[in-house]
C-alpha atoms as a PDB file:
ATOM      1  CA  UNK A   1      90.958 -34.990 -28.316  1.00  0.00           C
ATOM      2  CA  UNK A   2      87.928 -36.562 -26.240  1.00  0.00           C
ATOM      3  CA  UNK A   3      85.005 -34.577 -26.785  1.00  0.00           C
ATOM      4  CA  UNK A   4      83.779 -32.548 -22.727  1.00  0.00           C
ATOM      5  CA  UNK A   5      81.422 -30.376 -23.098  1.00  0.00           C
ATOM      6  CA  UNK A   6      82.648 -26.695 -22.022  1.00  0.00           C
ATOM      7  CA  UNK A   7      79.993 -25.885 -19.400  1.00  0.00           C
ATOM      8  CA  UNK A   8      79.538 -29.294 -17.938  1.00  0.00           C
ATOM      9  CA  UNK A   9      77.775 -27.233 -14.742  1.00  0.00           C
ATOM     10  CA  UNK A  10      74.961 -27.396 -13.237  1.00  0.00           C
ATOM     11  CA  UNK A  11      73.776 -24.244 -13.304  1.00  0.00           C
ATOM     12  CA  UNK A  12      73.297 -23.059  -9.466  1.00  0.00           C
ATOM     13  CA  UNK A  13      70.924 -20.115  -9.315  1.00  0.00           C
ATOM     14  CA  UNK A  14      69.135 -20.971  -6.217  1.00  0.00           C
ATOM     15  CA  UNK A  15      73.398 -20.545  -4.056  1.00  0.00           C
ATOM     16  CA  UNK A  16      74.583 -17.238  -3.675  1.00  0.00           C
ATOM     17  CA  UNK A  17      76.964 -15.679  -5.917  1.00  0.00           C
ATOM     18  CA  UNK A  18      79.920 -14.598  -4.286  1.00  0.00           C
ATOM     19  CA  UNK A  19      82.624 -14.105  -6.801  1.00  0.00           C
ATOM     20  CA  UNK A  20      82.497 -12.527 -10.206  1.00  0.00           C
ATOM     21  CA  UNK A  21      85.672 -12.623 -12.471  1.00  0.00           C
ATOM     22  CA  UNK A  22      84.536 -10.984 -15.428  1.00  0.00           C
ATOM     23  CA  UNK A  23      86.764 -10.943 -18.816  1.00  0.00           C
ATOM     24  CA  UNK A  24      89.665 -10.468 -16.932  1.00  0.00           C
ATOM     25  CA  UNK A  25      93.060  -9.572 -18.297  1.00  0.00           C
ATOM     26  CA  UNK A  26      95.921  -9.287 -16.836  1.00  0.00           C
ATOM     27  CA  UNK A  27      99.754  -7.655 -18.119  1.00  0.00           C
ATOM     28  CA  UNK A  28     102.970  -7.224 -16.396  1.00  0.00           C
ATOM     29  CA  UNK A  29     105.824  -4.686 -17.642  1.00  0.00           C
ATOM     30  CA  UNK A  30     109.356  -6.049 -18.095  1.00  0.00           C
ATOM     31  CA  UNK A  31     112.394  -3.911 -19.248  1.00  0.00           C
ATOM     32  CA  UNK A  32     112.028  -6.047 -22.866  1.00  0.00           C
ATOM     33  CA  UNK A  33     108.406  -6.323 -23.867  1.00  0.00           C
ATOM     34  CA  UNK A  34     104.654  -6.631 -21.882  1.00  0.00           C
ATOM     35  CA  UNK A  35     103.910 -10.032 -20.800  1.00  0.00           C
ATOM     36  CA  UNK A  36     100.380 -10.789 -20.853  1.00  0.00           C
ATOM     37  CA  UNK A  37      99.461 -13.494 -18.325  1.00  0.00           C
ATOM     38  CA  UNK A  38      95.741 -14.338 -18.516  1.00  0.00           C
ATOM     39  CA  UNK A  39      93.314 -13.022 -21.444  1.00  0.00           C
ATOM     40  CA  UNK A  40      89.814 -12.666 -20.806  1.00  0.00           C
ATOM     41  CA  UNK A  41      89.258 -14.451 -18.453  1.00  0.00           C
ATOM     42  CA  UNK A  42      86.040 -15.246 -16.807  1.00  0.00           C
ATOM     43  CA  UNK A  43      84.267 -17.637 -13.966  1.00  0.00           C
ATOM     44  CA  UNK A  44      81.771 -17.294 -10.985  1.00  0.00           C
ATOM     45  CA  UNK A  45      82.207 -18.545  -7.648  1.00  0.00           C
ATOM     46  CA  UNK A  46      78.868 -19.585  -5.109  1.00  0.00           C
ATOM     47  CA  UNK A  47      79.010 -19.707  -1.659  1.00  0.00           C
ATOM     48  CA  UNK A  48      80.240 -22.680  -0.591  1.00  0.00           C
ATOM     49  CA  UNK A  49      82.134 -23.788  -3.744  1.00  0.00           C
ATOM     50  CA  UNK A  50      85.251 -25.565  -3.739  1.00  0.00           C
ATOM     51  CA  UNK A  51      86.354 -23.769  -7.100  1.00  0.00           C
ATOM     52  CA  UNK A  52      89.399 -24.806  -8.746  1.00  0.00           C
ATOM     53  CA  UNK A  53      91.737 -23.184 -10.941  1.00  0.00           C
ATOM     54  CA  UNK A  54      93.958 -25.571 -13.113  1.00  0.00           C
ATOM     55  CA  UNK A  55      96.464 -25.271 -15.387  1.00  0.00           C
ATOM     56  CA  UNK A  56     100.167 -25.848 -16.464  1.00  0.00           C
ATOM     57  CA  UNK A  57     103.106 -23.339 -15.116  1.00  0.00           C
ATOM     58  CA  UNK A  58     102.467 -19.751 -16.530  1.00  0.00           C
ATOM     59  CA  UNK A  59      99.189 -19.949 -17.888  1.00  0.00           C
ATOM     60  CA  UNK A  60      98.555 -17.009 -15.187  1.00  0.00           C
ATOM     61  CA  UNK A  61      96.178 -18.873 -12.484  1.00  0.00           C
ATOM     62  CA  UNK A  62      98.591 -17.592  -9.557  1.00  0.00           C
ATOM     63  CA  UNK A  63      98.423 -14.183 -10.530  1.00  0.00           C
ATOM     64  CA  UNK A  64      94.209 -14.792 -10.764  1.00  0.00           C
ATOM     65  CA  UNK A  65      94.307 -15.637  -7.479  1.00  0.00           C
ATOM     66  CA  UNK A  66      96.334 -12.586  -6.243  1.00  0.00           C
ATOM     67  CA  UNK A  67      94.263 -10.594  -8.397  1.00  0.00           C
ATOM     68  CA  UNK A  68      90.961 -11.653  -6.513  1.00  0.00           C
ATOM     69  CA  UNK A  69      93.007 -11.073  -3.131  1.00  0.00           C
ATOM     70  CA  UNK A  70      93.362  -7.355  -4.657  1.00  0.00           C
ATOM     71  CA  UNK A  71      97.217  -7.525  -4.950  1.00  0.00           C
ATOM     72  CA  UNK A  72      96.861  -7.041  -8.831  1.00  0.00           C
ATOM     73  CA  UNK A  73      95.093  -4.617 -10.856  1.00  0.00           C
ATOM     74  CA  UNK A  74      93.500  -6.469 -13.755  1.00  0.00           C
ATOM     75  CA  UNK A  75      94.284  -4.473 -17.358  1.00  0.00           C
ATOM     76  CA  UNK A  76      90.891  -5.420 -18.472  1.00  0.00           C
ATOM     77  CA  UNK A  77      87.775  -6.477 -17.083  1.00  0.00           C
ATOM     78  CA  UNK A  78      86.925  -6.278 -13.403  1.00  0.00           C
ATOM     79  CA  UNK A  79      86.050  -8.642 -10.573  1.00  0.00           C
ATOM     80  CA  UNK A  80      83.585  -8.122  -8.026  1.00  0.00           C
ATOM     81  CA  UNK A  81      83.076  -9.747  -4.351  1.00  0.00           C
ATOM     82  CA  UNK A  82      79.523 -10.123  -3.087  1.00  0.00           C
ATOM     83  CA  UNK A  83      78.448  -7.191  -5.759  1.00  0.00           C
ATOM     84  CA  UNK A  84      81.105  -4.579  -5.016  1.00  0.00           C
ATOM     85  CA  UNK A  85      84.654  -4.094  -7.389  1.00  0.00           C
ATOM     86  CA  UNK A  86      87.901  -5.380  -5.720  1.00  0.00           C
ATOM     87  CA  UNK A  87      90.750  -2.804  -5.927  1.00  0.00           C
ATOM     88  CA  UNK A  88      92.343  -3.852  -2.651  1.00  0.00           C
ATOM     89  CA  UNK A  89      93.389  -6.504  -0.151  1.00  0.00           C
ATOM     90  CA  UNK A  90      90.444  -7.220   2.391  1.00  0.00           C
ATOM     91  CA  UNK A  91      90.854  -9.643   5.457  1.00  0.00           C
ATOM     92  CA  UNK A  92      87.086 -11.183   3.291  1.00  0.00           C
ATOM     93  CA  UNK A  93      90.083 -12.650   1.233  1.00  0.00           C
ATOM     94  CA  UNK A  94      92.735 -14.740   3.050  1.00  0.00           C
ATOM     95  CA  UNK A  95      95.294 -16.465   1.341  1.00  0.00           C
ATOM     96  CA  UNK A  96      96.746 -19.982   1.917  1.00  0.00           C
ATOM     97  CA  UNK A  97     100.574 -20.002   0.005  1.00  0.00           C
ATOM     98  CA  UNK A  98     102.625 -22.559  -0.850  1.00  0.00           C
ATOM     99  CA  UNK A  99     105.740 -21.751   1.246  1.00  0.00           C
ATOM    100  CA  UNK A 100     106.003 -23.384   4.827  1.00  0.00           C
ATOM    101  CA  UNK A 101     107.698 -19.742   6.175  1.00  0.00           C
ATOM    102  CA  UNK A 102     104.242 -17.968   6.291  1.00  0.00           C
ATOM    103  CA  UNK A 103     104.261 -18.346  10.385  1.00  0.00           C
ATOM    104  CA  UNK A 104     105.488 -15.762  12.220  1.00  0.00           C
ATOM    105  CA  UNK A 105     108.772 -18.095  14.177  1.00  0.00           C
ATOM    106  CA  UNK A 106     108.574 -15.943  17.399  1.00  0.00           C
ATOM    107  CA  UNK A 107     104.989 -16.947  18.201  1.00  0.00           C
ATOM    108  CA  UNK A 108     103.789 -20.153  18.945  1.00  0.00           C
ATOM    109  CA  UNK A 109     101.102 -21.913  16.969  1.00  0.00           C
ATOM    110  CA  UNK A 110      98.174 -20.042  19.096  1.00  0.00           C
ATOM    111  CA  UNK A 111      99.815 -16.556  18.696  1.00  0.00           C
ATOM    112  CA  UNK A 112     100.082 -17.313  14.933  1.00  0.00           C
ATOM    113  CA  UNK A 113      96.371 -17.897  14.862  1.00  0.00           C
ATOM    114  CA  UNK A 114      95.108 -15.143  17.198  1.00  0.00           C
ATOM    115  CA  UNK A 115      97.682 -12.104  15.477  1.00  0.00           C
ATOM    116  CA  UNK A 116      95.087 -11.150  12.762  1.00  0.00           C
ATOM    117  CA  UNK A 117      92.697 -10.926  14.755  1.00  0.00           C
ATOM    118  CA  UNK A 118      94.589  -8.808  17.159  1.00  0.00           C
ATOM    119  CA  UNK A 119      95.406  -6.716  13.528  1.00  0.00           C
ATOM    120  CA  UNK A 120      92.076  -6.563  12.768  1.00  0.00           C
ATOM    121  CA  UNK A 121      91.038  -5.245  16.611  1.00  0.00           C
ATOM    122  CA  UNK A 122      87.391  -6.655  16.130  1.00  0.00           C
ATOM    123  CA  UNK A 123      87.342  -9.101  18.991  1.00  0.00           C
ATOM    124  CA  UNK A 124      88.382  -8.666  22.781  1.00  0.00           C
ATOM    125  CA  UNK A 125      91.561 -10.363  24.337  1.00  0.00           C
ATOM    126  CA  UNK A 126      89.243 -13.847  25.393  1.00  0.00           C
ATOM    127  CA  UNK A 127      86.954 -13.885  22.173  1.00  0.00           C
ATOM    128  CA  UNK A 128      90.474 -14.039  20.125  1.00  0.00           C
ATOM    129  CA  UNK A 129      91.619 -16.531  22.538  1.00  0.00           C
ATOM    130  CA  UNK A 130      88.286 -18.693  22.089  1.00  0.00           C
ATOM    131  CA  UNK A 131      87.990 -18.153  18.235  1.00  0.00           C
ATOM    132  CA  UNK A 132      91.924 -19.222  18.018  1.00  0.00           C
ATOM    133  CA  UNK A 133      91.466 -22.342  19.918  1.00  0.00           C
ATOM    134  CA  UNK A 134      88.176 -23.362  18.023  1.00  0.00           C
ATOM    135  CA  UNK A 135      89.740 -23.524  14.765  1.00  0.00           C
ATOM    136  CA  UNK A 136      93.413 -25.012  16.011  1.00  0.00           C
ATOM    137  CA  UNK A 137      91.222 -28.384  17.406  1.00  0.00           C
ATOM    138  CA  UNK A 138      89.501 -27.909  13.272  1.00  0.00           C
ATOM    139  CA  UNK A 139      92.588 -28.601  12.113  1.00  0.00           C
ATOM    140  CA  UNK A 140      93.572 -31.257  14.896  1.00  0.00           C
ATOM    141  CA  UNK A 141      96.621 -29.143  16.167  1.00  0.00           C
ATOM    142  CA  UNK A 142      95.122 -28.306  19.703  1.00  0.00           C
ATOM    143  CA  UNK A 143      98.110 -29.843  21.623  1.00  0.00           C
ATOM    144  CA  UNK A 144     100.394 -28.058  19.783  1.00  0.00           C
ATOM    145  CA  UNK A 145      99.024 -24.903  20.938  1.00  0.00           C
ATOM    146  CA  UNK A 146     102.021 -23.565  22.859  1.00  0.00           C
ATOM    147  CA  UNK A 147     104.928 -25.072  20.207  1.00  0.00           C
ATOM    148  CA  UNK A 148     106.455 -22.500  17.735  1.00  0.00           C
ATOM    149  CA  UNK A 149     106.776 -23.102  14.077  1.00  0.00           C
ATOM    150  CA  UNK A 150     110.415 -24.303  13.586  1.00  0.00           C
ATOM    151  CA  UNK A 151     109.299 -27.432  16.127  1.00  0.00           C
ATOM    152  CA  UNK A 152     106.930 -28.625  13.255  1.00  0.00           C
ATOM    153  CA  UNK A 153     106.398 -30.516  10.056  1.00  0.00           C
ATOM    154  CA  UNK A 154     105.737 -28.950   7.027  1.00  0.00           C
ATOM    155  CA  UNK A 155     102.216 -30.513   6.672  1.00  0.00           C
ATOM    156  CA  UNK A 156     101.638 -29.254  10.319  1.00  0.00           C
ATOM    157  CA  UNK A 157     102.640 -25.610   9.718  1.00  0.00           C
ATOM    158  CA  UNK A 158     100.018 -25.754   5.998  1.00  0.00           C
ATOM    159  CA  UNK A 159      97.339 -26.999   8.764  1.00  0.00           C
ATOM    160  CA  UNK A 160      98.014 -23.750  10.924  1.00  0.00           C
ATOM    161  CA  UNK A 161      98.145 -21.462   8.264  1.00  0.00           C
ATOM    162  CA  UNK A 162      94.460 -22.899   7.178  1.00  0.00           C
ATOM    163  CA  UNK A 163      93.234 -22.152  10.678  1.00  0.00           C
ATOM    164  CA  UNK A 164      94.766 -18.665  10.735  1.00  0.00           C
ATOM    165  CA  UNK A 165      92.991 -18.063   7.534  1.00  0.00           C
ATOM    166  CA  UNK A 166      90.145 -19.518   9.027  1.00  0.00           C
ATOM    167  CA  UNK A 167      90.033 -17.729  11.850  1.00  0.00           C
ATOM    168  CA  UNK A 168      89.265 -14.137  10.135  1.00  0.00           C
ATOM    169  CA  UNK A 169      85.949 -15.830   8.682  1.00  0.00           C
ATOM    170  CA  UNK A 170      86.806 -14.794   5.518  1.00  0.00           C
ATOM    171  CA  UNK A 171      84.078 -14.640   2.681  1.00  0.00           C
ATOM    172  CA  UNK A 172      86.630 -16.608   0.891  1.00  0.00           C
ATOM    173  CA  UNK A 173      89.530 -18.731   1.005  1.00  0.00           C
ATOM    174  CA  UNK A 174      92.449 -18.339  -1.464  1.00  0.00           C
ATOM    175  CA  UNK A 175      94.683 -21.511  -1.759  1.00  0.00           C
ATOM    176  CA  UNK A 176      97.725 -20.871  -3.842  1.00  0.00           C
ATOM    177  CA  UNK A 177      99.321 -24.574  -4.686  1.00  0.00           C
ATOM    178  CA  UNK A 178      99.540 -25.114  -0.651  1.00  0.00           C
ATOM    179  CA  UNK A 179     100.100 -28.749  -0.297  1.00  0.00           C
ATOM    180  CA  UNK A 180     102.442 -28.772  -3.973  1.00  0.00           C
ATOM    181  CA  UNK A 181     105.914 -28.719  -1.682  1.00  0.00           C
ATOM    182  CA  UNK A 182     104.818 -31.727   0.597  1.00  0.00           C
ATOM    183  CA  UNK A 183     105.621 -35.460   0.524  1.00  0.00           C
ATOM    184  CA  UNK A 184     103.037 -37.640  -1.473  1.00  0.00           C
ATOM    185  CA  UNK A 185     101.513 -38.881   1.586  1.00  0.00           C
ATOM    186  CA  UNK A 186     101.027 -35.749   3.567  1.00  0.00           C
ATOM    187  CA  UNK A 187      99.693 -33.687   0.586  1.00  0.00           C
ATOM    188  CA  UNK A 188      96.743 -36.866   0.425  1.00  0.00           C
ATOM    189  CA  UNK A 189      96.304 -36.354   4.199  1.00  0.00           C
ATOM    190  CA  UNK A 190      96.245 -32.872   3.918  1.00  0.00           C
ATOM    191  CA  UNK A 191      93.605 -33.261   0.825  1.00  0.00           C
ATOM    192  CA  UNK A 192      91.813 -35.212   2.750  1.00  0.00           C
ATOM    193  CA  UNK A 193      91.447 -33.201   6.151  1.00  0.00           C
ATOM    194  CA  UNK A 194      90.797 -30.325   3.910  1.00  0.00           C
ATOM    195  CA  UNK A 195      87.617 -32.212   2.817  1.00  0.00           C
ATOM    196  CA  UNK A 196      86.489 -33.052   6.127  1.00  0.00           C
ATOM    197  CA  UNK A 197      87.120 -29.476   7.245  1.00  0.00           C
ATOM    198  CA  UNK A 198      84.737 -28.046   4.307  1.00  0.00           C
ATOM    199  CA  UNK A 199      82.224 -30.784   5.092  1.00  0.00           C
ATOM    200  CA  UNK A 200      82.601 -29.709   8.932  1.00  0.00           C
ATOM    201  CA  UNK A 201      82.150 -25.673   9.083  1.00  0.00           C
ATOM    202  CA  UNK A 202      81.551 -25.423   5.645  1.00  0.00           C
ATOM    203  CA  UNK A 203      83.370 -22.264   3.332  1.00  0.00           C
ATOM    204  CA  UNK A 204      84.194 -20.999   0.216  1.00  0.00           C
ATOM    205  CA  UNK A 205      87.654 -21.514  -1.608  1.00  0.00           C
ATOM    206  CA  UNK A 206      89.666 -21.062  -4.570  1.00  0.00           C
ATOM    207  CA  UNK A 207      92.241 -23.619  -5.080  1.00  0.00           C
ATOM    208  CA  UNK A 208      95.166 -22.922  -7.251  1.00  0.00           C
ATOM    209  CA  UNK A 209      97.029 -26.515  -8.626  1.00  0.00           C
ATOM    210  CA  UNK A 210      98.826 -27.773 -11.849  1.00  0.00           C
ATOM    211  CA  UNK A 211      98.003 -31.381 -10.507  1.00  0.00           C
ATOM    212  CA  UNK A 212      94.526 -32.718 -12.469  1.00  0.00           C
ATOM    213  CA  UNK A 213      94.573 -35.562 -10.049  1.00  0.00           C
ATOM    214  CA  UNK A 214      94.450 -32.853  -7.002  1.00  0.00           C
ATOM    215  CA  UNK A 215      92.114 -30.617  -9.064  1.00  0.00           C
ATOM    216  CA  UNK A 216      89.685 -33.679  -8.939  1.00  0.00           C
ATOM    217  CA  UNK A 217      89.483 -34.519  -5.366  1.00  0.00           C
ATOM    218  CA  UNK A 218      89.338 -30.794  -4.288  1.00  0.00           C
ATOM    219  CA  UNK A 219      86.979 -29.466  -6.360  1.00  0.00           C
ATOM    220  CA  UNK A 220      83.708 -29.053  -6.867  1.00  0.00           C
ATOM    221  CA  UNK A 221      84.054 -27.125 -10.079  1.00  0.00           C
ATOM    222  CA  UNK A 222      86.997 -27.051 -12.069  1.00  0.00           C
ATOM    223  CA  UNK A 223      88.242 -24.411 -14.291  1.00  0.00           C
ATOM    224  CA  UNK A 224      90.418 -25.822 -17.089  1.00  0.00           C
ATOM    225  CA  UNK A 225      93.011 -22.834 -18.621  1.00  0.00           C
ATOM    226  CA  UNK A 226      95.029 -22.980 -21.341  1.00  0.00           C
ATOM    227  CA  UNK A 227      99.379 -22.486 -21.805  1.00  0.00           C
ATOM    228  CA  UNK A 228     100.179 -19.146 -21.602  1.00  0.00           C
ATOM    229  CA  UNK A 229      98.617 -16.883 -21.869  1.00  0.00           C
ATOM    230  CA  UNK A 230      95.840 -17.952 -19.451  1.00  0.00           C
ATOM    231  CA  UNK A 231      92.297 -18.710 -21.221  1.00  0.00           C
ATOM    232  CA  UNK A 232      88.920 -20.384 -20.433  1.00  0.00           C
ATOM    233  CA  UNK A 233      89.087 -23.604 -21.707  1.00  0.00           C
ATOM    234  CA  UNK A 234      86.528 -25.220 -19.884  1.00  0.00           C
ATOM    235  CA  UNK A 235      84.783 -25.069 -16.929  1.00  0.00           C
ATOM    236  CA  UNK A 236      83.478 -28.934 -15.487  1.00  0.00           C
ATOM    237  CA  UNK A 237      81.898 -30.149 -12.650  1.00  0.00           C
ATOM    238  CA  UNK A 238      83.708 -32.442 -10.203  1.00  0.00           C
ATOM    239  CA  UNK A 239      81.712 -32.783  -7.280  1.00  0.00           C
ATOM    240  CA  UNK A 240      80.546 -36.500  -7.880  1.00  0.00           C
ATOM    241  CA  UNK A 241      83.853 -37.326  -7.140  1.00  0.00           C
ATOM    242  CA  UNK A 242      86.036 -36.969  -3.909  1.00  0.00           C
ATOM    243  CA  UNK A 243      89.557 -39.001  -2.616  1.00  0.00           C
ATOM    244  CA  UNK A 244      87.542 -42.566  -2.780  1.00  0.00           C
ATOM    245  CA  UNK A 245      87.276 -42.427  -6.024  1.00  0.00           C
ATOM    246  CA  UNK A 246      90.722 -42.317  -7.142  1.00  0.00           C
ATOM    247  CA  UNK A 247      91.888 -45.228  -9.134  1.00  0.00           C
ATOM    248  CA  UNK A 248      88.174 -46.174 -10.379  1.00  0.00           C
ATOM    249  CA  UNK A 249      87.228 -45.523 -14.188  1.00  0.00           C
ATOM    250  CA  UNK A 250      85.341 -43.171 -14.049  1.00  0.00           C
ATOM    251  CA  UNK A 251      88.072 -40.747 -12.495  1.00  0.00           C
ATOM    252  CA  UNK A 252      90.620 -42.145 -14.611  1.00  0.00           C
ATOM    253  CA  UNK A 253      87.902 -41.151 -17.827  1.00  0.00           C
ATOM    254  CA  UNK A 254      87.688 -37.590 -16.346  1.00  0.00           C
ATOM    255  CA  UNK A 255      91.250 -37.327 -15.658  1.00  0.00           C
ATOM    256  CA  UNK A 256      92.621 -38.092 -19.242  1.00  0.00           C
ATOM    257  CA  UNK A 257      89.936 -35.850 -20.521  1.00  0.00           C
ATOM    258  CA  UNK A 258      91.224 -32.921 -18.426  1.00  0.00           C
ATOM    259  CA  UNK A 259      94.630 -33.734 -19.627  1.00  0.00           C
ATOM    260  CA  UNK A 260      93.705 -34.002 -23.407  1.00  0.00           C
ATOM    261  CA  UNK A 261      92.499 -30.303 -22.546  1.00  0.00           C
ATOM    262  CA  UNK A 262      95.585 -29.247 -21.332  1.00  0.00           C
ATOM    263  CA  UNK A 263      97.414 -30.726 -24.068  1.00  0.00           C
ATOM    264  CA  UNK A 264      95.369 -29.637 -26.999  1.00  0.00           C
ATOM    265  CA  UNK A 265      96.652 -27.474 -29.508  1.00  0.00           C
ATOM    266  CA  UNK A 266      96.573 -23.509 -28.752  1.00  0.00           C
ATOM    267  CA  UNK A 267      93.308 -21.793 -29.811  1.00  0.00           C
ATOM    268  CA  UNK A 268      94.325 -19.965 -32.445  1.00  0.00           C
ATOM    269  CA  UNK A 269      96.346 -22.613 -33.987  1.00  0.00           C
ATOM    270  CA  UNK A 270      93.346 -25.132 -33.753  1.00  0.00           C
ATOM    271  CA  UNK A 271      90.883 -22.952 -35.447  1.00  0.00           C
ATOM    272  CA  UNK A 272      93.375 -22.538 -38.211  1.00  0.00           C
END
């Protein structure tokens, strides 16, 4: 396997530290055994990163993500937003899924945006209105203000479920695989708006993918897991490279060293 260093991160001390996932394990029950699905698992998340977690089907990095949205209690460990424990969902956590159903079909585009924040009952009637409109032009949707969801593409109804998410000003973002059920050349548009969005406003997300390729041109920092169950392999630093670089060496060197990662033999089986 190509040699990568495991911590090839700069180490950020001066940017804020906003997520903690510390040694985290989690277990589901089924009527035959107890699955576990990640095993001490650990990573930190600044303000501003575009953090990415990466790995092959069932090595648990779905169920990490729903964890940090406080829909799963880990077995071990703990993980801790802006210093305090998460034990429950919070609208600081708002999460991006894969499905194109996530819109409510009996509200058009601007009611989809503005409902949360009605939930939520922190703004007035206009200041929703205002907030909703801000973020549908973010996502270049504006005309489409008054259409409902079963009048639009797949790639359009990701792009309003981002500005819904955006919208609550979450603390973070949580992106479960959302572009994974869209054509080749809407998930690169989509990769790419998402980039110009972050470069725009600026936020903080964690990106779920099994693609290395997407992992790449999302990220900023990458964490690498292992098959099931779920383990730190590495943890690299992707920011020098962005959709522009696709197709050079360099990301072609990076990408076949992720995948020599992902390939390797199992831990224990390696050290034996």
């Amino acid at each position: 396997m190509t040699a990568v260093p495991l911590l090839d991160v700069p180490l950020l001390l001066d940017v804020p530290l906003l997520l903690d996932v510390q040694d985290v394990t989690l277990r589901f029950a089924t009527p035959e055994r107890q699955v576990t699905a990640t095993s001490r698992v650990s990573f930190q998340v600044r303000d501003g990163d575009r953090f990415v977690l990466l790995g092959p089907s069932g090595c648990g990095k779905s169920s990490l993500l729903k964890a940090v949205g406080g829909f799963l209690k880990p077995a071990e460990g703990q993980i801790l937003l802006n210093g305090r424990a998460v034990d429950r969902p919070g609208p600081d956590r708002m999460m991006v899924f894969q499905e194109f159903d996530q819109l409510l079909p009996w509200k058009t585009v601007l009611g989809n945006i503005a409902f949360p924040l009605k939930v939520a009952a922190s703004l007035g009637r206009r200041e929703r209105q205002e907030r909703a409109e801000y973020y549908l032009e973010k996502v270049g949707l504006a005309r489409f203000a008054h259409a409902y969801p079963h009048t639009l593409s797949g790639g359009m109804k990701q792009r309003v479920a981002i500005a819904r998410a955006m919208a609550m000003k979450p603390d973070i973002l949580l992106m479960d695989e959302p572009y994974a059920a869209l054509d080749a050349l809407t998930r690169r548009r989509m990769q790419e708006e998402f980039l110009a969005l972050w470069d725009d406003i600026g936020f903080t997300a964690l990106f779920v993918t099994h693609s290395i390729e997407e992992a790449i041109i999302i990220g900023s920092r990458i964490l690498v897991l292992s098959p099931h169950p779920g383990r730190v392999r590495a943890e690299l630093d992707a920011s020098r490279f962005d959709q522009h670089h696709q197709g050079g060496a360099d990301f072609q060197a990076f990408q076949r060293c992720i995948h020599d990662m992902l390939f390797a033999e199992p831990i224990e089986e390696a050290v034996a």
